[in-house]
Protein backbone atom coordinates (compact mmCIF):
# COMPACT_ATOMS: atom_id res chain seq x y z
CA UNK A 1 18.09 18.52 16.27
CA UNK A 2 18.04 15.30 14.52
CA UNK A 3 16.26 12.23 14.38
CA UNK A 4 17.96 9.21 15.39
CA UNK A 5 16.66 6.10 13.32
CA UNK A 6 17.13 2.93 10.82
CA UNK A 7 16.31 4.71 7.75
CA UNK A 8 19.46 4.88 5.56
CA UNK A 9 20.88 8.37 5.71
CA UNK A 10 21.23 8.15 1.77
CA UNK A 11 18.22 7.30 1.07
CA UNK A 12 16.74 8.61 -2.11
CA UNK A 13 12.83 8.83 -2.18
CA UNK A 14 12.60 9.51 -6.14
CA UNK A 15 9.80 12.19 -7.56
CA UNK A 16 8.62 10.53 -11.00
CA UNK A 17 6.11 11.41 -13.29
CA UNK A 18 5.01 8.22 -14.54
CA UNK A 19 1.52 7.18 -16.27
CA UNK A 20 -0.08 3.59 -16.98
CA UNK A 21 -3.00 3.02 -19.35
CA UNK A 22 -3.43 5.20 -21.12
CA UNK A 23 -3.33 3.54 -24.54
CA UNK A 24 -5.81 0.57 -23.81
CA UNK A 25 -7.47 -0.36 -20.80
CA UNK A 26 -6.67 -3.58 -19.03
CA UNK A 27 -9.34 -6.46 -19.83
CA UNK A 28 -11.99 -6.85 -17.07
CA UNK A 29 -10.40 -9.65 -15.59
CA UNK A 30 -6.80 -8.40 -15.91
CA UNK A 31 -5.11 -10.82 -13.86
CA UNK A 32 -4.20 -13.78 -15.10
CA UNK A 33 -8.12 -14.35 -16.33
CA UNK A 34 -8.66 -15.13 -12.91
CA UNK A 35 -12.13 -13.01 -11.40
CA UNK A 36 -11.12 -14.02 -7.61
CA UNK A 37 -7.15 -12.47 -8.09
CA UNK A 38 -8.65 -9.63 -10.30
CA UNK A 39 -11.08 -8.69 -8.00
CA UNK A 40 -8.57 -8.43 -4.57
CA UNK A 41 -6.18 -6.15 -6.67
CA UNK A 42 -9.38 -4.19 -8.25
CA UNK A 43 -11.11 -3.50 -3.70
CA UNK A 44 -7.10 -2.75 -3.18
CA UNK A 45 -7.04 -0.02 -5.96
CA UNK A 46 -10.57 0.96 -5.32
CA UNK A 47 -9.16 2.54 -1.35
CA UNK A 48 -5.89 4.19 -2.41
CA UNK A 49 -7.18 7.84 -3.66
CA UNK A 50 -9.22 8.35 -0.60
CA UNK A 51 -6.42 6.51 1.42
CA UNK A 52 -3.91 8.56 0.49
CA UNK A 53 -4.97 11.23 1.06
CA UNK A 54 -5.49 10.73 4.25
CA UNK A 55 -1.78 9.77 4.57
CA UNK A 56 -0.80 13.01 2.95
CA UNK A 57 -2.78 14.64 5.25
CA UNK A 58 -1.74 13.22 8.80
CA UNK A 59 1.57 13.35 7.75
CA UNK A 60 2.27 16.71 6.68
CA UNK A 61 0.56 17.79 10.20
CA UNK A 62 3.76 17.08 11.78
CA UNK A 63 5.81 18.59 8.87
CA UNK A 64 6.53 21.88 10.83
CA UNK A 65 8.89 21.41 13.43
CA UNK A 66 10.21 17.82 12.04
CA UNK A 67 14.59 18.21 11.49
CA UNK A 68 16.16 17.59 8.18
CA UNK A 69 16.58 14.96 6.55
CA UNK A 70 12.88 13.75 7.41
CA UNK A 71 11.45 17.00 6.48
CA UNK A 72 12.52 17.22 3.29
CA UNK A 73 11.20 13.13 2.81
CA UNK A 74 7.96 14.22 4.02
CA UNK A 75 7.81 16.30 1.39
CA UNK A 76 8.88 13.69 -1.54
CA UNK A 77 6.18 11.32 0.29
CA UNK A 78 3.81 13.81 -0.48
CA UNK A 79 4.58 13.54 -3.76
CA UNK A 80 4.73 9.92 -4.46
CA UNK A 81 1.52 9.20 -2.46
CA UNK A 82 -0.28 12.10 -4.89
CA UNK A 83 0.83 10.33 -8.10
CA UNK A 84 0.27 6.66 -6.53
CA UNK A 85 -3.48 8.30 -6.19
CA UNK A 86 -3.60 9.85 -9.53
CA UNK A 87 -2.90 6.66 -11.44
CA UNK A 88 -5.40 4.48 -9.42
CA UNK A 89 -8.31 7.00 -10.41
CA UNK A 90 -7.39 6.28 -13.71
CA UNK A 91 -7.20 2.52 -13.43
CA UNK A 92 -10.65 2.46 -10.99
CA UNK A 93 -11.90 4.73 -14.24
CA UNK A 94 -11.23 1.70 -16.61
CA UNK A 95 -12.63 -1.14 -14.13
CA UNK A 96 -15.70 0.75 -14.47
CA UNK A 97 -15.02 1.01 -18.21
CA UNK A 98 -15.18 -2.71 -18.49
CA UNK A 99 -18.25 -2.79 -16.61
CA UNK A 100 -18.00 -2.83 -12.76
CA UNK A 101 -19.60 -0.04 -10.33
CA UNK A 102 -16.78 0.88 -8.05
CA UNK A 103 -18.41 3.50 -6.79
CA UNK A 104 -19.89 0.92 -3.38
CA UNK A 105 -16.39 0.44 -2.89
CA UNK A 106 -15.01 3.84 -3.01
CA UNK A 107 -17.87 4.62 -0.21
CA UNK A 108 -16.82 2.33 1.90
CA UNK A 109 -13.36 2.80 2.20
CA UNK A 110 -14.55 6.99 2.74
CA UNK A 111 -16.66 5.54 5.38
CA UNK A 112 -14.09 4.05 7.14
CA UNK A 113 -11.22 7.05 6.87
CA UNK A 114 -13.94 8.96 7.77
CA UNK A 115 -13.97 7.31 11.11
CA UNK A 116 -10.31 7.56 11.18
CA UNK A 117 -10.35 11.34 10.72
CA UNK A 118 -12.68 12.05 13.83
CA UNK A 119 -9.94 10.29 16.16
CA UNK A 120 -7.07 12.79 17.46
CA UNK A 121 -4.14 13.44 14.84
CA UNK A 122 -1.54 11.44 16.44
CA UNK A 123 -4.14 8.49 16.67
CA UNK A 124 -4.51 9.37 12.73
CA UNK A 125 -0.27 9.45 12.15
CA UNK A 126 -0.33 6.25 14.32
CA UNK A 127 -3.15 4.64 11.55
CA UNK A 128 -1.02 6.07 8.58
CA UNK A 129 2.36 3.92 9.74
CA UNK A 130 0.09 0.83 10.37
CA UNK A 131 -1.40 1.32 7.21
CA UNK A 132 1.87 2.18 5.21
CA UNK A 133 3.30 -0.79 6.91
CA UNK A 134 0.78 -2.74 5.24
CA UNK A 135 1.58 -1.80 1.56
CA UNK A 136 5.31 -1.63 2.51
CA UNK A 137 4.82 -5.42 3.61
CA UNK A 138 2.43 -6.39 0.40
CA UNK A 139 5.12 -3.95 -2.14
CA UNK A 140 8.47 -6.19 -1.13
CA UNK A 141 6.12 -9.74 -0.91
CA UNK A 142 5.15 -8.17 -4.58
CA UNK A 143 8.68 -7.42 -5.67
CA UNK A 144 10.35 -10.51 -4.23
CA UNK A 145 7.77 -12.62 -5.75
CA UNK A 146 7.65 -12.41 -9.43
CA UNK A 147 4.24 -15.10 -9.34
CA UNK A 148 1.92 -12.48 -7.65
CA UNK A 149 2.06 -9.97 -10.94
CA UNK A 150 3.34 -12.48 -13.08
CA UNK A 151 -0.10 -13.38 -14.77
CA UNK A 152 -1.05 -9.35 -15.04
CA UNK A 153 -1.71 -7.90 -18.12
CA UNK A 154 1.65 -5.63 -18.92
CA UNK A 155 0.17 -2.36 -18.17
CA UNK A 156 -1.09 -3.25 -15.15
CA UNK A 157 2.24 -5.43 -13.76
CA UNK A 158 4.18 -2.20 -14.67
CA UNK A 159 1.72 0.12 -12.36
CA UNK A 160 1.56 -2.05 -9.33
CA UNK A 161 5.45 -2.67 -9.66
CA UNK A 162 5.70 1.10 -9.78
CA UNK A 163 3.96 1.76 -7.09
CA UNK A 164 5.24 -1.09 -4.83
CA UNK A 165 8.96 0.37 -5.50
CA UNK A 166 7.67 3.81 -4.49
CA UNK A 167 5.97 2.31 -1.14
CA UNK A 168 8.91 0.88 0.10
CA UNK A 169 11.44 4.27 -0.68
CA UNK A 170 9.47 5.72 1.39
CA UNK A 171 7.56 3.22 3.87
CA UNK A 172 10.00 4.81 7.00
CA UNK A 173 8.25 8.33 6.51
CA UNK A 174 5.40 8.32 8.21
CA UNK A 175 6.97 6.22 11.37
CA UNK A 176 10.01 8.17 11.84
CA UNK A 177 7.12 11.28 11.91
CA UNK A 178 5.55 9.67 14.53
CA UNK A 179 8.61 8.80 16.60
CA UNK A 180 9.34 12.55 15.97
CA UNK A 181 6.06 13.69 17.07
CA UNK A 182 5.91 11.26 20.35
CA UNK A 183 9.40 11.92 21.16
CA UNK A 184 8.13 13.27 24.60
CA UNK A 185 5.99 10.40 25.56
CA UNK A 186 6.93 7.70 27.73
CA UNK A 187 8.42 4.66 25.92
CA UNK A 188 5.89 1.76 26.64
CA UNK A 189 2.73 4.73 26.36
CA UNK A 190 4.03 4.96 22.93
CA UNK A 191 4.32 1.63 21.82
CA UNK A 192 1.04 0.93 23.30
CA UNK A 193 -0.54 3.24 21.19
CA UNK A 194 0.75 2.43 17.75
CA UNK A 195 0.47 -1.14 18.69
CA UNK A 196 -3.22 -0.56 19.73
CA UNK A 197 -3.89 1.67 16.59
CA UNK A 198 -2.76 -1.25 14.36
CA UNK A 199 -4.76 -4.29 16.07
CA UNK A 200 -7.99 -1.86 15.38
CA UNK A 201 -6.63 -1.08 11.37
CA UNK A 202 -5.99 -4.78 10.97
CA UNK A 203 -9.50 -5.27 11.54
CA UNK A 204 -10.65 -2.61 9.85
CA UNK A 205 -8.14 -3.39 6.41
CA UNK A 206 -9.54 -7.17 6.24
CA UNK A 207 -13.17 -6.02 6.30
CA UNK A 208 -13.14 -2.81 3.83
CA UNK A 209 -10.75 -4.43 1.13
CA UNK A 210 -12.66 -8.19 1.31
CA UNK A 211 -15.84 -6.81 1.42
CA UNK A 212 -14.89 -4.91 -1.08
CA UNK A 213 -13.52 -7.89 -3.09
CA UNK A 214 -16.86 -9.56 -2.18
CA UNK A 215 -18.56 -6.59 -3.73
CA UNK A 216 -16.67 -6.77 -7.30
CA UNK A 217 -17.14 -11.28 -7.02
CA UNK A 218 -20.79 -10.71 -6.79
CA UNK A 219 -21.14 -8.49 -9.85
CA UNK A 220 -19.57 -10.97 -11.90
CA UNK A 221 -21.49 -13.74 -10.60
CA UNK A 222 -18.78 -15.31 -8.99
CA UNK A 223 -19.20 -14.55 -5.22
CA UNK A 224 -18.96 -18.89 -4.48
CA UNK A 225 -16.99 -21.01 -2.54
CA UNK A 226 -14.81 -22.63 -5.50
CA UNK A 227 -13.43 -18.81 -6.68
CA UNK A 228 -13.10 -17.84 -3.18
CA UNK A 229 -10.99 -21.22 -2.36
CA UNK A 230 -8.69 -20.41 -5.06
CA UNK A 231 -7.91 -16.73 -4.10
CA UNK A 232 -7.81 -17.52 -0.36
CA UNK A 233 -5.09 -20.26 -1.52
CA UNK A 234 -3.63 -17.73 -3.57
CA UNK A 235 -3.86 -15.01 -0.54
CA UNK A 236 -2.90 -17.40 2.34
CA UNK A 237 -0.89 -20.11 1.05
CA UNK A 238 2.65 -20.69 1.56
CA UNK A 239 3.93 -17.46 -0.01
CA UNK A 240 0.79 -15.82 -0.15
CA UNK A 241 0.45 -11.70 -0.07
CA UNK A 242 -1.80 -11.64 2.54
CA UNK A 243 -0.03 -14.40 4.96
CA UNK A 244 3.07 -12.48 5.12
CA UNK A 245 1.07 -9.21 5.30
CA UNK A 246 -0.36 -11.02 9.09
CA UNK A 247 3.61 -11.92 9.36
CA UNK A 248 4.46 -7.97 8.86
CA UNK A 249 1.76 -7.42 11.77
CA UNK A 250 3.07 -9.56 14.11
CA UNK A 251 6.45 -8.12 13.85
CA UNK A 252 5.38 -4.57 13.72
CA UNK A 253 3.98 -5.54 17.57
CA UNK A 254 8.15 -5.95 18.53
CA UNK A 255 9.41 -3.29 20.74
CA UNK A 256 12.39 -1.12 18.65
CA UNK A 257 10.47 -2.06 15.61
CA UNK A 258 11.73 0.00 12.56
CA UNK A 259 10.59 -0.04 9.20
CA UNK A 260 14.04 -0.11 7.57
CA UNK A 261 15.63 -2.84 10.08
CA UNK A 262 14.89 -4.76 7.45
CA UNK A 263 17.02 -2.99 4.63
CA UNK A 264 15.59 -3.98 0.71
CA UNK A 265 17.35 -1.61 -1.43
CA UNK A 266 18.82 -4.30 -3.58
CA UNK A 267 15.30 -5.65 -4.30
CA UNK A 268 14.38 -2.14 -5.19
CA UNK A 269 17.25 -1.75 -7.25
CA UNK A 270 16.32 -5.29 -9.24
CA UNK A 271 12.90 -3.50 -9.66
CA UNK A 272 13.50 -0.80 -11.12
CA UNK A 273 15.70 -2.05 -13.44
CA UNK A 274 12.54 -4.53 -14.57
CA UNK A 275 10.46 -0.73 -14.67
CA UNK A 276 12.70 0.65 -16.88
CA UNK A 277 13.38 -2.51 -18.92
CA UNK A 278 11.92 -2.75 -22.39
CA UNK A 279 8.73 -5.12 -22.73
CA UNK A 280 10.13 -8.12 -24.03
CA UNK A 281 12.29 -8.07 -20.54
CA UNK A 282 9.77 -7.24 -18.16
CA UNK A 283 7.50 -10.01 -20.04
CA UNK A 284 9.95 -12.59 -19.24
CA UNK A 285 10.27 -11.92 -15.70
């Protein structure tokens, strides 16, 4: 049996190894100096271990059964998602390093897939491709848009360009599991549900990671209007993360939605050769 989809039937979803940071820590406000941009990419970081796991979890609960190729990408997503939550321990580590208690944030974020887990495991696949739709939709906006790591100190550009390159290999994995794993449900029952699933994650997202962001403001005394202004302008504004994240959501509603009708491989392969580059390079882009 095989699954009839989008994704690309060459599709490599890459296993690597890679660390960040380990040499010197990032400064405390490692984005461009800015507190309000530092602290939306510090309440991002601050869900992914716990996150991810959860991914890795409602995932592989369909891995039995699933037909080649996607069973063998299951598997490499498994991977990825591990290291992608080994490396933002470490950088959560050094934001506490440089002062901040992350540990509020971290709670909240196991409150909410907490939650998640007590709803049935398709309901918790269904969450996992809203969710992975979301980082697949902020890793291209990332990629195509040198600005939004531009002003990041190097370290830190090269791990969230790492990990947005690694999101979008393999952002079809946990969809195509769920179109496996609903195959016998009616059509418009199973849109429904994964449309329904991602209006409540929506909801849920925007409150964990901007109270979260809130949280991290507050501690650095600037949880105002003139810091939020700028990083809502920043988040919202004409090529803002966060606008076209609302854009990804709107077209994730479309019936025959696929992750990969949208195919970004040459982005990815402009990318990686920036990951790979030497410093001076990936400075100047």
């Amino acid at each position: 049996m095989t699954l009839d989809t989008p994704t690309p039937p060459d599709l490599q979803i890459e296993k690597r190894d890679m660390k960040f940071g380990r040499e010197q820590a990032p400064p405390r406000w490692w984005h461009s100096g800015d507190p309000g941009r530092t602290a939306f990419f510090n309440a991002l970081s601050s869900t992914f271990p716990v996150g991810e796991k959860f991914f890795m979890t409602s995932v592989r609960q369909y891995r039995d059964g699933t037909p080649q190729p996607l069973r063998g990408q299951i598997d490499d997503f498994i991977y990825q998602e591990s290291m992608h939550s080994r490396e933002h321990v470490v950088f959560n580590r050094q934001a506490e390093d440089v002062g901040y208690d992350i540990a509020p944030l971290e709670e909240r974020a196991r409150r909410t897939i907490a939650w998640a887990k007590r709803r049935p495991p398709i309901q918790q696949l269904a969450a996992t491709c809203a969710l992975e739709h979301f980082t697949a939709t902020l890793a291209h906006d990332a990629l195509a848009n040198p600005g939004h790591l531009g002003g990041a100190s190097e370290e830190a550009r090269r791990l969230w360009r790492w990990h947005a390159i690694e999101e979008i290999e393999h952002k079809a994995v946990a969809y195509d599991t769920y179109l496996h794993a609903t195959r016998d449900m009616m059509p418009l029952r199973r849109w429904l549900k994964r449309c329904a699933v991602m209006g409540i994650t929506t909801l849920r997202f925007h409150y964990v990671i901007f109270r979260n962001t809130a949280d991290l403001l507050r501690q650095d005394g600037r949880n105002d209007w003139t810091t939020w202004r700028h990083l809502l302008a920043y988040l919202y504004g004409r090529h803002g993360l966060m606008r076209h994240l609302l854009k990804g959501v709107v077209g994730y509603m479309r019936p025959g939605f696929h992750p990969w009708q949208h195919d970004d491989r040459p982005l990815l392969a402009e990318a990686l050769a920036l990951l790979n580059a030497p410093a001076s390079r990936e400075q100047a882009a």
